[in-house]
PDB file of N, CA and C in Angstrom:
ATOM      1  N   UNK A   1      -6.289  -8.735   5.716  1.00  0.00           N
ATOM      2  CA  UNK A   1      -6.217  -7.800   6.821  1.00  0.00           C
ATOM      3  C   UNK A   1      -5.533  -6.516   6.354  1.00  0.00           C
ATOM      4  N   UNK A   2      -6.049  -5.459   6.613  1.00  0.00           N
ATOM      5  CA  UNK A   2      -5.466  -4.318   6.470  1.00  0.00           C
ATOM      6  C   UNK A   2      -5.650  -3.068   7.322  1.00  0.00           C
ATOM      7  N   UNK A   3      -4.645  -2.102   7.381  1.00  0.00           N
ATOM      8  CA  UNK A   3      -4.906  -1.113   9.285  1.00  0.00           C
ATOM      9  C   UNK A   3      -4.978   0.225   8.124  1.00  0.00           C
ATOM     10  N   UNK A   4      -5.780   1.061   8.547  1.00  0.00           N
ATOM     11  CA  UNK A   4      -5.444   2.628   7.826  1.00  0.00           C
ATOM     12  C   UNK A   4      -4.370   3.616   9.374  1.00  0.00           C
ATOM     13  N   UNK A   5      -3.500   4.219   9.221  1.00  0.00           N
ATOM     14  CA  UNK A   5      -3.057   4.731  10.006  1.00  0.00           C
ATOM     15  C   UNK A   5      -2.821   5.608   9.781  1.00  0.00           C
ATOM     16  N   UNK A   6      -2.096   7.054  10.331  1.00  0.00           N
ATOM     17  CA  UNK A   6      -1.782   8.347   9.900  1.00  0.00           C
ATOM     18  C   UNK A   6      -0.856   8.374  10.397  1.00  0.00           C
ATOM     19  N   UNK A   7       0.139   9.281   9.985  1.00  0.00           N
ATOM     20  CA  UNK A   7       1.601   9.812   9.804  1.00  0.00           C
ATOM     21  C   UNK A   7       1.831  11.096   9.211  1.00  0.00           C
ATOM     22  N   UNK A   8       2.219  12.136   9.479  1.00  0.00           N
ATOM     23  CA  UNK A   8       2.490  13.336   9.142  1.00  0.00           C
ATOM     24  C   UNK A   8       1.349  14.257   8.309  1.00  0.00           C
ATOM     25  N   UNK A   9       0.477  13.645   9.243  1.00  0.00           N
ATOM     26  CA  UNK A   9      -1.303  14.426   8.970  1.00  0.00           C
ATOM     27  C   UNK A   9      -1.725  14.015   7.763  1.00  0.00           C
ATOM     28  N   UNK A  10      -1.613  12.839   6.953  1.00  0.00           N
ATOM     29  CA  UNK A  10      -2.249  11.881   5.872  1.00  0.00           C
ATOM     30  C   UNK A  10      -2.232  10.351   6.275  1.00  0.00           C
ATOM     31  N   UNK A  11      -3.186  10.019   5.531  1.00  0.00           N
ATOM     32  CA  UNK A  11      -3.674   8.726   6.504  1.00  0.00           C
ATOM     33  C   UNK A  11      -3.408   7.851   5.247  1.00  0.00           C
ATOM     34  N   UNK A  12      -2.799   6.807   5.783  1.00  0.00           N
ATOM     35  CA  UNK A  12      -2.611   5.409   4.531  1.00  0.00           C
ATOM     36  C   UNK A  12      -3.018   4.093   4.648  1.00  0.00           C
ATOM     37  N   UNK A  13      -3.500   3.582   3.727  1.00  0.00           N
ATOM     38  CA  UNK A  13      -4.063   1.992   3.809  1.00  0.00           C
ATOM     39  C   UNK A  13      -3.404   1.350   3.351  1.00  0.00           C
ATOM     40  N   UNK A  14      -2.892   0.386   4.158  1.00  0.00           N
ATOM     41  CA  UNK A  14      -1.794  -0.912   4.008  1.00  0.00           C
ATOM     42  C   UNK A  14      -2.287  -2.134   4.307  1.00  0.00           C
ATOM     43  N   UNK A  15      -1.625  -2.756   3.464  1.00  0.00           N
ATOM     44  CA  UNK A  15      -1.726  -4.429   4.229  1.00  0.00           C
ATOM     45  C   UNK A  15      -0.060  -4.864   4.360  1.00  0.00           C
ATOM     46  N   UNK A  16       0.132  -6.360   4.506  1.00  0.00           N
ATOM     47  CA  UNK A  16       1.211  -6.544   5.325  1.00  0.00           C
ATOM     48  C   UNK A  16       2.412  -6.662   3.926  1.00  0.00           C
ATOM     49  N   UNK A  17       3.009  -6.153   3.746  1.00  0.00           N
ATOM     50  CA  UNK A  17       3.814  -6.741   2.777  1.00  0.00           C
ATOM     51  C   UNK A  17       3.968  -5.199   1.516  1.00  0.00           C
ATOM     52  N   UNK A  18       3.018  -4.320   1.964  1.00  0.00           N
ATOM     53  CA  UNK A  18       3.482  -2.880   1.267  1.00  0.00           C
ATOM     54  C   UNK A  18       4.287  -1.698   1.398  1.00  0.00           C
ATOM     55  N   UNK A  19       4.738  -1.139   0.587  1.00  0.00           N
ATOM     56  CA  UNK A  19       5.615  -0.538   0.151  1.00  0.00           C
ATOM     57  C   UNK A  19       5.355   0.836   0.427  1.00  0.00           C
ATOM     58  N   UNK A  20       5.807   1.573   1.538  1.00  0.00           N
ATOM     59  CA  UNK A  20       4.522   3.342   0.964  1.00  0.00           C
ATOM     60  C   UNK A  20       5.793   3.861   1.687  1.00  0.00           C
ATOM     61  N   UNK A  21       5.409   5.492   0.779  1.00  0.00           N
ATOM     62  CA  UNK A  21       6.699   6.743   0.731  1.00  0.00           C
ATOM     63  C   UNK A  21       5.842   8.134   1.886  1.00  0.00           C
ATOM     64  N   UNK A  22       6.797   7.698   3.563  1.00  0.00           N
ATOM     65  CA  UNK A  22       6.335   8.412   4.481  1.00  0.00           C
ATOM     66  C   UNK A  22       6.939   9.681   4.490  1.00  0.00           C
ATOM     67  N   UNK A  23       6.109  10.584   5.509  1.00  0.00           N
ATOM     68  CA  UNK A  23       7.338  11.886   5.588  1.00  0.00           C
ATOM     69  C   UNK A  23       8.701  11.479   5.674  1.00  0.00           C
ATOM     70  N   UNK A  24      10.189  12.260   5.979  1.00  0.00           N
ATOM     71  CA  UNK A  24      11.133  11.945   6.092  1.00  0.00           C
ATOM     72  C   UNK A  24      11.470  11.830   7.649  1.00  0.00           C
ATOM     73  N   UNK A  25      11.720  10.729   8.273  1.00  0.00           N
ATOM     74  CA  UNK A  25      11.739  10.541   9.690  1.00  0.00           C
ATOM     75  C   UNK A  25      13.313  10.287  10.361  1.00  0.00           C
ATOM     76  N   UNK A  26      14.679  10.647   9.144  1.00  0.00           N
ATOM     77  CA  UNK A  26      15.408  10.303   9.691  1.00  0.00           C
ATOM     78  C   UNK A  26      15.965   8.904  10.409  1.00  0.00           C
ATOM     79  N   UNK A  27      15.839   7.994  10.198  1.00  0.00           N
ATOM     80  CA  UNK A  27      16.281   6.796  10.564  1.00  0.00           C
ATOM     81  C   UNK A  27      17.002   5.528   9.460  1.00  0.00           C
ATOM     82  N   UNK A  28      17.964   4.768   9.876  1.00  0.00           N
ATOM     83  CA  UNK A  28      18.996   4.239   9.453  1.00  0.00           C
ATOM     84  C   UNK A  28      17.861   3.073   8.394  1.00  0.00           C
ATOM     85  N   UNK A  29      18.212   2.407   7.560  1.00  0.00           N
ATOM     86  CA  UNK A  29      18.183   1.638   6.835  1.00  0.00           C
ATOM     87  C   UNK A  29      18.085   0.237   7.723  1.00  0.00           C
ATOM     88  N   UNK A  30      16.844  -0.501   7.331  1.00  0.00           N
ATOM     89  CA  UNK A  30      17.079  -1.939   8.262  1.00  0.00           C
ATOM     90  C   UNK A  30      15.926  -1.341   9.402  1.00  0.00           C
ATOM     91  N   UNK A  31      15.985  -0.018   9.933  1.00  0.00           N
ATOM     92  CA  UNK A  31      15.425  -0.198  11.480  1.00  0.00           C
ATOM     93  C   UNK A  31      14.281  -0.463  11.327  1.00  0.00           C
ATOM     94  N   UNK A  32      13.512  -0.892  12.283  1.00  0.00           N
ATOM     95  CA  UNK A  32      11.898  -1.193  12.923  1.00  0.00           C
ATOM     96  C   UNK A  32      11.469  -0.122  13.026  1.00  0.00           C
ATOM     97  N   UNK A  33      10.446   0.295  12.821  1.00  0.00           N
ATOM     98  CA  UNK A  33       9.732   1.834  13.771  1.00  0.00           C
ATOM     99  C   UNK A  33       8.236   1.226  13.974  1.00  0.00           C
ATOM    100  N   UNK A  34       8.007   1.303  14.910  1.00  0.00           N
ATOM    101  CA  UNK A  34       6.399   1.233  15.182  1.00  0.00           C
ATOM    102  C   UNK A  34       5.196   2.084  15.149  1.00  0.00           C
ATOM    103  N   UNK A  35       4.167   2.020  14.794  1.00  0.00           N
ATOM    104  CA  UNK A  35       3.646   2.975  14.415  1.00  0.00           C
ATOM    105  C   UNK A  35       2.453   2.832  15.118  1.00  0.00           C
ATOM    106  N   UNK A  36       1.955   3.578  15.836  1.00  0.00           N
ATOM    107  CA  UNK A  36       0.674   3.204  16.834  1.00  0.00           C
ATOM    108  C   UNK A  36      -0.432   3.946  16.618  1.00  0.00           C
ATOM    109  N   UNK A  37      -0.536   4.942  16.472  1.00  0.00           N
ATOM    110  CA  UNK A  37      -1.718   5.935  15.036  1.00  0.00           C
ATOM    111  C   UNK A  37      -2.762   5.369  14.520  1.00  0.00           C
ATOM    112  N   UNK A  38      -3.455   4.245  14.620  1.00  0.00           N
ATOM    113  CA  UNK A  38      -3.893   3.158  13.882  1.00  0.00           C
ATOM    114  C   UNK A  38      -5.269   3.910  14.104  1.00  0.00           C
ATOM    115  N   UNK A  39      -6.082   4.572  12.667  1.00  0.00           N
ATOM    116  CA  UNK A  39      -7.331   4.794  13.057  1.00  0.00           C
ATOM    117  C   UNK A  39      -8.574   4.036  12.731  1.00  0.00           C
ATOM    118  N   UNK A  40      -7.897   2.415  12.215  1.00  0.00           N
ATOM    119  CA  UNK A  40      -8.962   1.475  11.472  1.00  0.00           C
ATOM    120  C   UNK A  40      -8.297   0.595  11.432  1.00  0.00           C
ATOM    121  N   UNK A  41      -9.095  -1.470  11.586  1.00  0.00           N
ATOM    122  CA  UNK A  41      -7.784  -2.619  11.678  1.00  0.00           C
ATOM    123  C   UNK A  41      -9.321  -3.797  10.631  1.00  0.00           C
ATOM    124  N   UNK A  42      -8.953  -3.801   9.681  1.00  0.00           N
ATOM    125  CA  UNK A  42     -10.260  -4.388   9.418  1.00  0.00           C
ATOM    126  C   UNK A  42      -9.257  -6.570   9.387  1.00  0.00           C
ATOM    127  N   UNK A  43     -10.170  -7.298  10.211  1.00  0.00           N
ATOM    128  CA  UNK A  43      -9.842  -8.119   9.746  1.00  0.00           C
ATOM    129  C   UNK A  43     -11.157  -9.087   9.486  1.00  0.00           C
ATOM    130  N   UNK A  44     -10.566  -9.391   8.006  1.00  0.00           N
ATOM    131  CA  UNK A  44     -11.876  -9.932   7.388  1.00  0.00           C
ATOM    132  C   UNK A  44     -13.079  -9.503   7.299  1.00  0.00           C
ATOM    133  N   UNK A  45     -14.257  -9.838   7.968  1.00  0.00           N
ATOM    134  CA  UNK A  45     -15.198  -9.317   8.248  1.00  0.00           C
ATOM    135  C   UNK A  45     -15.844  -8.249   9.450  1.00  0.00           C
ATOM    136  N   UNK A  46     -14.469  -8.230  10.607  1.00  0.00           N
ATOM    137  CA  UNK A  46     -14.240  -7.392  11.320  1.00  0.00           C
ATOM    138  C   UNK A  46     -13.799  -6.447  10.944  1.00  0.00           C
ATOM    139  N   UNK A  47     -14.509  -5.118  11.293  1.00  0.00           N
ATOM    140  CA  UNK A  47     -13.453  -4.293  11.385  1.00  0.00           C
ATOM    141  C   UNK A  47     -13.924  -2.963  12.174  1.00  0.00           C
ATOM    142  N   UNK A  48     -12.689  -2.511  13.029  1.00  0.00           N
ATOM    143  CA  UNK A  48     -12.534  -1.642  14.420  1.00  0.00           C
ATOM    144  C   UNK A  48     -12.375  -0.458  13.912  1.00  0.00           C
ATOM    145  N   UNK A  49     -13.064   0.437  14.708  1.00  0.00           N
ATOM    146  CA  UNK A  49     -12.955   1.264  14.325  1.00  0.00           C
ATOM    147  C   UNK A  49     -12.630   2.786  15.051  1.00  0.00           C
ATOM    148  N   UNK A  50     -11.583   3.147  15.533  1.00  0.00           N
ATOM    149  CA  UNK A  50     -10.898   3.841  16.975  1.00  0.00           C
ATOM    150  C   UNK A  50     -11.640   5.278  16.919  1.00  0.00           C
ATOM    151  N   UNK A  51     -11.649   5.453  18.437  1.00  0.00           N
ATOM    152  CA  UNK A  51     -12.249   6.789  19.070  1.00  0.00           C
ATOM    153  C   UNK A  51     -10.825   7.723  19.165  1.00  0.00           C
ATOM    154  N   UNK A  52     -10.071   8.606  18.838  1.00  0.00           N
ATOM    155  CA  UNK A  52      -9.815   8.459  17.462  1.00  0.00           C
ATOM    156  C   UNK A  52      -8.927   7.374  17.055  1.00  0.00           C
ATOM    157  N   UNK A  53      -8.216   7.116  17.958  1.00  0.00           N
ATOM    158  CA  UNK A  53      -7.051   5.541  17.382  1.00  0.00           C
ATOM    159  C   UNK A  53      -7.543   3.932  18.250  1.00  0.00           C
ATOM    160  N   UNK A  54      -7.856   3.331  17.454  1.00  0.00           N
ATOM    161  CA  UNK A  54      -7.893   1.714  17.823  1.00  0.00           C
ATOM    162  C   UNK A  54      -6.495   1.366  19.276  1.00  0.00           C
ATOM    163  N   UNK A  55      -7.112   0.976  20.860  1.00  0.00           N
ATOM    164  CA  UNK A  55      -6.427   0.620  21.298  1.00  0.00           C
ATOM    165  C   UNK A  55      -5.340  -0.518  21.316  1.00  0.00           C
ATOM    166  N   UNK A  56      -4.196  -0.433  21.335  1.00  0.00           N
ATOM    167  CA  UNK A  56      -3.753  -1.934  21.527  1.00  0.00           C
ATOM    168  C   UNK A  56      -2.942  -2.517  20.005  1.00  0.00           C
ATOM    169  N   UNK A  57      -3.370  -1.605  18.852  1.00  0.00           N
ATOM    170  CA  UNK A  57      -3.282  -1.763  17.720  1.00  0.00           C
ATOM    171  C   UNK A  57      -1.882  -1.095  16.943  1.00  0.00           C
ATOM    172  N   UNK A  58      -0.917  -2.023  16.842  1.00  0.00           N
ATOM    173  CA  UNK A  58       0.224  -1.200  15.927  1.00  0.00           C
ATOM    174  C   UNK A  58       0.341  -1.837  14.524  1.00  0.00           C
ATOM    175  N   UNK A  59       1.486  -0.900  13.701  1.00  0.00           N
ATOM    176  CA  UNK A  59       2.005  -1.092  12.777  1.00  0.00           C
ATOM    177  C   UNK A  59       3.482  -1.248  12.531  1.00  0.00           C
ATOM    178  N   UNK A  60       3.841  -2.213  12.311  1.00  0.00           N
ATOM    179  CA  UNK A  60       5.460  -2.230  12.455  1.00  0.00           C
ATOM    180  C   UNK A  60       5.722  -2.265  11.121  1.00  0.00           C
ATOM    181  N   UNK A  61       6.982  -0.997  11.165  1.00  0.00           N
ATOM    182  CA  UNK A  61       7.379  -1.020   9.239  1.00  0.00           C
ATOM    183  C   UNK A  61       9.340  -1.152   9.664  1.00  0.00           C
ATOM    184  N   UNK A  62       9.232  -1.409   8.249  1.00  0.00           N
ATOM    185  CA  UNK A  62      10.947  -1.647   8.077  1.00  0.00           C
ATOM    186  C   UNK A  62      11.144  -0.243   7.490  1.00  0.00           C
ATOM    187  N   UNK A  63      12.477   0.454   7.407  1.00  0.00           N
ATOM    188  CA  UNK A  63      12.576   1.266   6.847  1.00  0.00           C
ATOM    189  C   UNK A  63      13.735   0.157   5.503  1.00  0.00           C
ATOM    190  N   UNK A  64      13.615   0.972   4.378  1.00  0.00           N
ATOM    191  CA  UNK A  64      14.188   0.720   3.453  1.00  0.00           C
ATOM    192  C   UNK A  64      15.536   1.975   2.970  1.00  0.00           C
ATOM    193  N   UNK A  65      14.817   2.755   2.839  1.00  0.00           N
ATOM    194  CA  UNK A  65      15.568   3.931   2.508  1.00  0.00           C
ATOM    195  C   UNK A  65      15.228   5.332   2.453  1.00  0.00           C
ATOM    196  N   UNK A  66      16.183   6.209   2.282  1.00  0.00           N
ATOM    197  CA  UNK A  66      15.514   7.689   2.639  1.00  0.00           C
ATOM    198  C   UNK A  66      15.837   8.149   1.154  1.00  0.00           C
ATOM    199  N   UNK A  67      15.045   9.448   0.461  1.00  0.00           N
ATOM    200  CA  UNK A  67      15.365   9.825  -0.124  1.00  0.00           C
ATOM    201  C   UNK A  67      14.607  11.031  -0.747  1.00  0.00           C
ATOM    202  N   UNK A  68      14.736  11.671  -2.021  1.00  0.00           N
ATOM    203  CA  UNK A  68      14.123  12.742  -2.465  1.00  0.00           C
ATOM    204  C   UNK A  68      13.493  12.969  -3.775  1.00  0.00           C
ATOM    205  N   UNK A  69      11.754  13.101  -3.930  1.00  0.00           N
ATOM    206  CA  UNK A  69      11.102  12.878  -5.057  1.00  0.00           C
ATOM    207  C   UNK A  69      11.691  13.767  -6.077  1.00  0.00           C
ATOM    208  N   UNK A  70      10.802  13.613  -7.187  1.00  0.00           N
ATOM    209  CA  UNK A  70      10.894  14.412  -8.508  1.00  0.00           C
ATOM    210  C   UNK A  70      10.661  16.072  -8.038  1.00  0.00           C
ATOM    211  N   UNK A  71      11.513  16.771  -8.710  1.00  0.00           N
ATOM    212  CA  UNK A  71      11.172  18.031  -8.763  1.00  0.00           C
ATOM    213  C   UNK A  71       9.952  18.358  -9.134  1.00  0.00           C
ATOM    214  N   UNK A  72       8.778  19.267  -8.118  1.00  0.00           N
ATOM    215  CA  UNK A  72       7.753  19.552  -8.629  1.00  0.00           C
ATOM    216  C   UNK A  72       7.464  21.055  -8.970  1.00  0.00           C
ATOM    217  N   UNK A  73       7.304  22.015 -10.287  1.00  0.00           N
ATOM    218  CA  UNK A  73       7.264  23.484 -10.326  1.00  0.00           C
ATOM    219  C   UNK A  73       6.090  23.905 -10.385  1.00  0.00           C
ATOM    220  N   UNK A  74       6.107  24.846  -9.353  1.00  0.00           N
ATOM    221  CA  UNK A  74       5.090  25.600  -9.477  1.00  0.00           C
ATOM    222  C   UNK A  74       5.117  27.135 -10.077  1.00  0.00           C
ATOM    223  N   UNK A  75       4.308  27.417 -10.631  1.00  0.00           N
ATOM    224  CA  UNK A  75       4.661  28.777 -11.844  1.00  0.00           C
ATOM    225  C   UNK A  75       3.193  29.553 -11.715  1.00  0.00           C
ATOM    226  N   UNK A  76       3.101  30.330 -11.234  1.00  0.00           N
ATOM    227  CA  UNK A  76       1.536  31.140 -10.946  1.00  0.00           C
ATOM    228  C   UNK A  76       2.181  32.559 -12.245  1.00  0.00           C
ATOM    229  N   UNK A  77       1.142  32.922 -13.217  1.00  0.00           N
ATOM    230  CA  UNK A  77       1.318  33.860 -13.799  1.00  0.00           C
ATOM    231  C   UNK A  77      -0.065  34.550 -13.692  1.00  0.00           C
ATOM    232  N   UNK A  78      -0.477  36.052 -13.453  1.00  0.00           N
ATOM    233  CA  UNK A  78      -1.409  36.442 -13.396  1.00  0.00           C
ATOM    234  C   UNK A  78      -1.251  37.792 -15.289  1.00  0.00           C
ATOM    235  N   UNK A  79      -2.159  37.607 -15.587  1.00  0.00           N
ATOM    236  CA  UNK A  79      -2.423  38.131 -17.267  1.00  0.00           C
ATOM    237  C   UNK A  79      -2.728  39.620 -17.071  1.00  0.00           C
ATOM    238  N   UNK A  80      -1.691  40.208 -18.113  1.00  0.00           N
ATOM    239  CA  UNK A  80      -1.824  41.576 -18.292  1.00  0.00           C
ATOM    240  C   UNK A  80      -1.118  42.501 -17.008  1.00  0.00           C
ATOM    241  N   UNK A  81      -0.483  42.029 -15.730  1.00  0.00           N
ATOM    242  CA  UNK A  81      -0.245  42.272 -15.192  1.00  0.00           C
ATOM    243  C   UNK A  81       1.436  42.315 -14.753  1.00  0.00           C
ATOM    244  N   UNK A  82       2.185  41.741 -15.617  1.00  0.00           N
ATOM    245  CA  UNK A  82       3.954  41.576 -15.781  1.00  0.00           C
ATOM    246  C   UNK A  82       4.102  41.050 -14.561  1.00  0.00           C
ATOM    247  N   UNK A  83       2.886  39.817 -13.994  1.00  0.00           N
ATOM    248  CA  UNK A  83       3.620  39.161 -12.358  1.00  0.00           C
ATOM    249  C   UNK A  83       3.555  37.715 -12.849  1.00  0.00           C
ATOM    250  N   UNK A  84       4.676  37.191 -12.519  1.00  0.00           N
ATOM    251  CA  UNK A  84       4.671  35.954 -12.385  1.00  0.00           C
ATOM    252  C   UNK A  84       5.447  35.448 -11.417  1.00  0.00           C
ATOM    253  N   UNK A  85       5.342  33.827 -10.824  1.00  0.00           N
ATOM    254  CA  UNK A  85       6.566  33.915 -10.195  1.00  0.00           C
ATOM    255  C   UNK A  85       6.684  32.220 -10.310  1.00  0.00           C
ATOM    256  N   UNK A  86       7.632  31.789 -10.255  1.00  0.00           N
ATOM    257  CA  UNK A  86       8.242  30.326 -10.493  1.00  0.00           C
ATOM    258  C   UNK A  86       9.207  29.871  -9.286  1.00  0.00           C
ATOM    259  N   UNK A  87       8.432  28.624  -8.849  1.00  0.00           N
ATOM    260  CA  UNK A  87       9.425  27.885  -7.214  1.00  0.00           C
ATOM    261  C   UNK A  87       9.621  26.462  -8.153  1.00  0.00           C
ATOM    262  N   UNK A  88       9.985  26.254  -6.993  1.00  0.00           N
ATOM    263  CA  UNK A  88      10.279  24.143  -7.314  1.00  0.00           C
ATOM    264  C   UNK A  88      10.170  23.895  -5.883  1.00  0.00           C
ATOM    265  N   UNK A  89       9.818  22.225  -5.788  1.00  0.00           N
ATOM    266  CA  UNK A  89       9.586  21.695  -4.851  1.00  0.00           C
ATOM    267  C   UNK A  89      10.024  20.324  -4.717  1.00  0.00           C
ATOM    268  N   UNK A  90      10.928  19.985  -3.861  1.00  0.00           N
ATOM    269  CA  UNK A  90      11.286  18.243  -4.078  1.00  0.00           C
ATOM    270  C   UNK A  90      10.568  17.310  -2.565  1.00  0.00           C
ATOM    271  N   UNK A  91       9.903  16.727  -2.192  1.00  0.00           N
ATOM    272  CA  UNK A  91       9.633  16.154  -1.544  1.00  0.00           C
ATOM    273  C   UNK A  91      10.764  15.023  -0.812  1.00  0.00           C
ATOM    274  N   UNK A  92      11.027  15.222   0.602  1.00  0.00           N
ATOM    275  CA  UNK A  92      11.691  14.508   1.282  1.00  0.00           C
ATOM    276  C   UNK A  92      11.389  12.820   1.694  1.00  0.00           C
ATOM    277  N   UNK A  93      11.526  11.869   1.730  1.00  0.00           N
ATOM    278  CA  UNK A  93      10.382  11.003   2.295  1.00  0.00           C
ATOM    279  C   UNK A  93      11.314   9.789   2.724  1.00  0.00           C
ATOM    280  N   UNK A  94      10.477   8.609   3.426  1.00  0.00           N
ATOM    281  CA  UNK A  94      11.215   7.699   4.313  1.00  0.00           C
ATOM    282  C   UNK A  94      10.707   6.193   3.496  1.00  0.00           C
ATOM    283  N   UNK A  95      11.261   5.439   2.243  1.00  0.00           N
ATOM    284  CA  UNK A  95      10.390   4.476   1.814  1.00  0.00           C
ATOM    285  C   UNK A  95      10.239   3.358   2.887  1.00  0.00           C
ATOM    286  N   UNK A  96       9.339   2.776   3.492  1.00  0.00           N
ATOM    287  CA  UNK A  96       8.971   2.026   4.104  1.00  0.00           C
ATOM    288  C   UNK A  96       8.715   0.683   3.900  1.00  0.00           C
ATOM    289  N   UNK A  97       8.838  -0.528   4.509  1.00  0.00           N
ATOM    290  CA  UNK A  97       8.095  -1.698   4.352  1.00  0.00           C
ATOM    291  C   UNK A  97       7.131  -2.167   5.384  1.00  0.00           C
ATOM    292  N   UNK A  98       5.623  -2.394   5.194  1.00  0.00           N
ATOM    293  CA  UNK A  98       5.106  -2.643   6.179  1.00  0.00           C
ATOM    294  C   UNK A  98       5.033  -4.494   6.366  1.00  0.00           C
ATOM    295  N   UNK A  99       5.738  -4.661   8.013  1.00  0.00           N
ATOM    296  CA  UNK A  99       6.354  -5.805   8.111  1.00  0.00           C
ATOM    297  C   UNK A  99       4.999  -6.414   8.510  1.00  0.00           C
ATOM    298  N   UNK A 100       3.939  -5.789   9.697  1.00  0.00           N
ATOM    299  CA  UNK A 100       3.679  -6.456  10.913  1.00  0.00           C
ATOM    300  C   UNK A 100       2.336  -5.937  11.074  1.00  0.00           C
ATOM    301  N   UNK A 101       0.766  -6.194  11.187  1.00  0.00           N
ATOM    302  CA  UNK A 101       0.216  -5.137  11.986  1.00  0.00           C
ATOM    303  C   UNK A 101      -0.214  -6.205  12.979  1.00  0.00           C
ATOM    304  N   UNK A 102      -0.457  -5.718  14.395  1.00  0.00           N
ATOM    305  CA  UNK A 102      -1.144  -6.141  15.218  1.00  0.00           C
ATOM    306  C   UNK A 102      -1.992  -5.500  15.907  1.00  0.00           C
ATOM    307  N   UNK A 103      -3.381  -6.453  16.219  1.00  0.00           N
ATOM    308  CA  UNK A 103      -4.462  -6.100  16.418  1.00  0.00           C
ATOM    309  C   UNK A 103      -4.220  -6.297  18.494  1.00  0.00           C
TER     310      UNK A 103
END
């Protein structure tokens, strides 16, 4: 069994027992959050498919921990022209455990 759901305008495919790095949602370590977004619940040979979200259908995740990815740089140089310019970027995010889905 596995649900595709969306969260912070990207959509993820889980089954029960995975691990995935959400936006940063602020919440304590240990908590429940439910997730009701569900735009697909395939079980087995079933599978639903929501106008846009599957009624009735959640996702319950554990939170694990919060934290902050690898530095990512971005460096645009345009040639012959003395422009360049150089950022960095660290990604915020919420690691998750997905405990639960119900159909």
């Amino acid at each position: 069994m596995y649900a595709i759901f969306k969260n912070g305008g990207k959509q993820y495919k889980v089954k029960e027992g995975d691990i995935v790095l959400l936006d940063k949602m602020g919440k304590e370590s240990k908590e429940v959050v439910e997730i009701s977004e569900v735009l697909a619940l395939c079980e087995e040979d079933d599978i639903k498919i929501g106008t846009p979200f599957v009624e009735g259908a959640k996702v319950e995740v554990e939170v694990i921990n919060e934290g902050r990815a690898k530095k990512i740089t971005i460096y645009k140089k345009r040639r012959r022209k003395d422009s360049k310019l150089k950022k960095g970027f660290r990604r915020e995010f919420t690691r998750v455990k997905v405990t639960k889905i119900a159909a």
